[in-house]
N, C-alpha and C. Protein backbone atom coordinates (compact mmCIF):
# COMPACT_ATOMS: atom_id res chain seq x y z
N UNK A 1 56.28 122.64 199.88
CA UNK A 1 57.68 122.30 199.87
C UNK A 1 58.36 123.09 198.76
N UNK A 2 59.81 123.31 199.03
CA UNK A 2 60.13 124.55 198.32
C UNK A 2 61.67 123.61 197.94
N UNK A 3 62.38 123.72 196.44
CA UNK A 3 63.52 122.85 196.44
C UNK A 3 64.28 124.16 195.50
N UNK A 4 65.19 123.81 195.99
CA UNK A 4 66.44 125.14 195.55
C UNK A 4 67.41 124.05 195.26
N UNK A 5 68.07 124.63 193.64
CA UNK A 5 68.96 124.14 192.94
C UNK A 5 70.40 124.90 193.10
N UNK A 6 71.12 124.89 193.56
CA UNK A 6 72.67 125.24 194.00
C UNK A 6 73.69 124.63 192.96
N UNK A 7 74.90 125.76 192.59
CA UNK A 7 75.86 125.20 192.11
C UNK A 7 76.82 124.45 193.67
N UNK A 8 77.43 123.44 193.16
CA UNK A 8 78.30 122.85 194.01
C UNK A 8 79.91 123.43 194.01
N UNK A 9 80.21 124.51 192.76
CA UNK A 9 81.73 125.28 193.01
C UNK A 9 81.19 126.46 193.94
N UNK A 10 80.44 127.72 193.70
CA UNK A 10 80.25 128.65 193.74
C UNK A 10 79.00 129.06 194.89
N UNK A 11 78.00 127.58 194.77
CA UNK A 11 76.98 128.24 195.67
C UNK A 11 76.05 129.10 194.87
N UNK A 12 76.10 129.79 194.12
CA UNK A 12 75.04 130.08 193.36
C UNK A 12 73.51 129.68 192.94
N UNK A 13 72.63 130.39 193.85
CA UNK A 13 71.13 129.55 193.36
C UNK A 13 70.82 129.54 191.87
N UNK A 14 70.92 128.70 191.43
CA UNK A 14 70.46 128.48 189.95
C UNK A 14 68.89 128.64 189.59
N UNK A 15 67.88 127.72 190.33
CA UNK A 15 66.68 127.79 190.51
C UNK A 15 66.38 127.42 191.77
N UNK A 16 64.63 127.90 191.85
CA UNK A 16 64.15 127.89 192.89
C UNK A 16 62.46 127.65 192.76
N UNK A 17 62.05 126.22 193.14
CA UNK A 17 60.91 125.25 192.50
C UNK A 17 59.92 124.87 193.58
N UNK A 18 59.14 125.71 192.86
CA UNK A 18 57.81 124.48 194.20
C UNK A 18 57.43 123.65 194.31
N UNK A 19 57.92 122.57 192.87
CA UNK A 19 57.49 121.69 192.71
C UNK A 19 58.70 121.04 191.85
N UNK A 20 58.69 119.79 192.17
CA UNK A 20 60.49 118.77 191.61
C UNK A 20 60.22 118.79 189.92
N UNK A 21 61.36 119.05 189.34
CA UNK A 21 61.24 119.25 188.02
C UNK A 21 62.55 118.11 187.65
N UNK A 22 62.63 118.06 186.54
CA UNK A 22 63.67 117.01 185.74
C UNK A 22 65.25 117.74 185.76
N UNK A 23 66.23 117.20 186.09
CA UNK A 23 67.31 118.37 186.13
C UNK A 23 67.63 118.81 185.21
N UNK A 24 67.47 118.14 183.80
CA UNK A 24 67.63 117.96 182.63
C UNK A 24 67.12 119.44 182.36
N UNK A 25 65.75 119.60 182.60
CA UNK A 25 64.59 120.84 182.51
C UNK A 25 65.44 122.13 183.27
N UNK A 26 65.97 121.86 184.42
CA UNK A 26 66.17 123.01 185.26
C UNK A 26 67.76 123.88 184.78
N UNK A 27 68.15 122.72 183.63
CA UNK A 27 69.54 122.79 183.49
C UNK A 27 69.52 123.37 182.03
N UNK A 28 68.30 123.30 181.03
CA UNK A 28 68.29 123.48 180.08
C UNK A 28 68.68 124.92 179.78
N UNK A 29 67.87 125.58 180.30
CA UNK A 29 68.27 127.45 180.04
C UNK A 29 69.24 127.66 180.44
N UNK A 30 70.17 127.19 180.89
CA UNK A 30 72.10 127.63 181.14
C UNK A 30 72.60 126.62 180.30
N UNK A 31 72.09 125.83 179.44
CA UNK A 31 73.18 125.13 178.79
C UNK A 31 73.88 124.21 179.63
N UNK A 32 73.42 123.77 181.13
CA UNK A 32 74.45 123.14 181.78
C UNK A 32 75.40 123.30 182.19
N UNK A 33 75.46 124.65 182.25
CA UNK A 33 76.27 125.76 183.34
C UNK A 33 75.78 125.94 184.00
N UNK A 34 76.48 126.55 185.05
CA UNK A 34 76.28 127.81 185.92
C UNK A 34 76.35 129.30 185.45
N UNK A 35 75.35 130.29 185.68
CA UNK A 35 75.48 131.31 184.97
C UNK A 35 75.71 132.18 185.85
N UNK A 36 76.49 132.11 187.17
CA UNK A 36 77.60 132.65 187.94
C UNK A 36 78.69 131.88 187.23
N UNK A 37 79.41 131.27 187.23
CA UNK A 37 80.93 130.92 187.56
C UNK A 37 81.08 129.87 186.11
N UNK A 38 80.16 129.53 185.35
CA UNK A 38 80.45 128.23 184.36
C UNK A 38 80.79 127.06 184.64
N UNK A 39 80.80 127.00 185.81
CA UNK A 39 81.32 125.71 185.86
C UNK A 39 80.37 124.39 185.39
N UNK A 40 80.54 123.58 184.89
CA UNK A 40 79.57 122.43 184.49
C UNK A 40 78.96 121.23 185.20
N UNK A 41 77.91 121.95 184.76
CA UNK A 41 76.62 121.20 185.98
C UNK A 41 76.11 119.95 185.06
N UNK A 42 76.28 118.47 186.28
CA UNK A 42 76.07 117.13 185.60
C UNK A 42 74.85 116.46 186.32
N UNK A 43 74.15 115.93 185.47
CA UNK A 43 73.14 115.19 186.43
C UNK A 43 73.37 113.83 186.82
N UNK A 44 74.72 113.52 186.54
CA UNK A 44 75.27 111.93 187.18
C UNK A 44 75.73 112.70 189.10
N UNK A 45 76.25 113.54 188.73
CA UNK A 45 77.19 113.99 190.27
C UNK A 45 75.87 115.07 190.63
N UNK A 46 75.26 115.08 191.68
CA UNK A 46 74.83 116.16 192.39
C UNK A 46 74.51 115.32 193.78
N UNK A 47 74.11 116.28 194.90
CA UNK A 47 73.96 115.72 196.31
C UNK A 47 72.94 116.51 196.63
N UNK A 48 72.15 116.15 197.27
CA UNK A 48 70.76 116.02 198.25
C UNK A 48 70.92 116.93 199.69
N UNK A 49 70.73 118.18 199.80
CA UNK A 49 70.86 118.91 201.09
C UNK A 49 69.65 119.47 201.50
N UNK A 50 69.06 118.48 202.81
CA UNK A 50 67.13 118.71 203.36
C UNK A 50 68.03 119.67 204.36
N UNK A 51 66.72 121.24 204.54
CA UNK A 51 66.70 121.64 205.59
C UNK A 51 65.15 121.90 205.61
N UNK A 52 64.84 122.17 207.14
CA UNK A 52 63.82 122.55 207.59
C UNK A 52 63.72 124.01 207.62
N UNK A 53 62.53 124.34 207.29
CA UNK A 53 62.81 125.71 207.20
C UNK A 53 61.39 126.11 207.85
């Protein structure tokens, strides 16, 4: 299983995990940006998008 982290302004893959990590962790090396667009990435607001691939 493969989980891809997306900004929600821009779409930008942030990361890309084979295994579920803490968002806290995935968010740490941008400071909690986005390092396309800045916009500020929260771990209260994010949404859940399954595809089959």
């Amino acid at each position: 299983m493969s989980v891809e982290i997306a900004c929600g302004k821009c779409g930008e893959k942030i990361k890309d995990m084979k295994m579920l990590k803490s968002l806290k962790d995935v968010m740490k090396p941008s400071d909690g940006r986005c390092p396309s667009c800045g916009q500020k990435l929260s771990t209260a607001e994010f949404s859940l998008d399954v595809q089959e691939k």
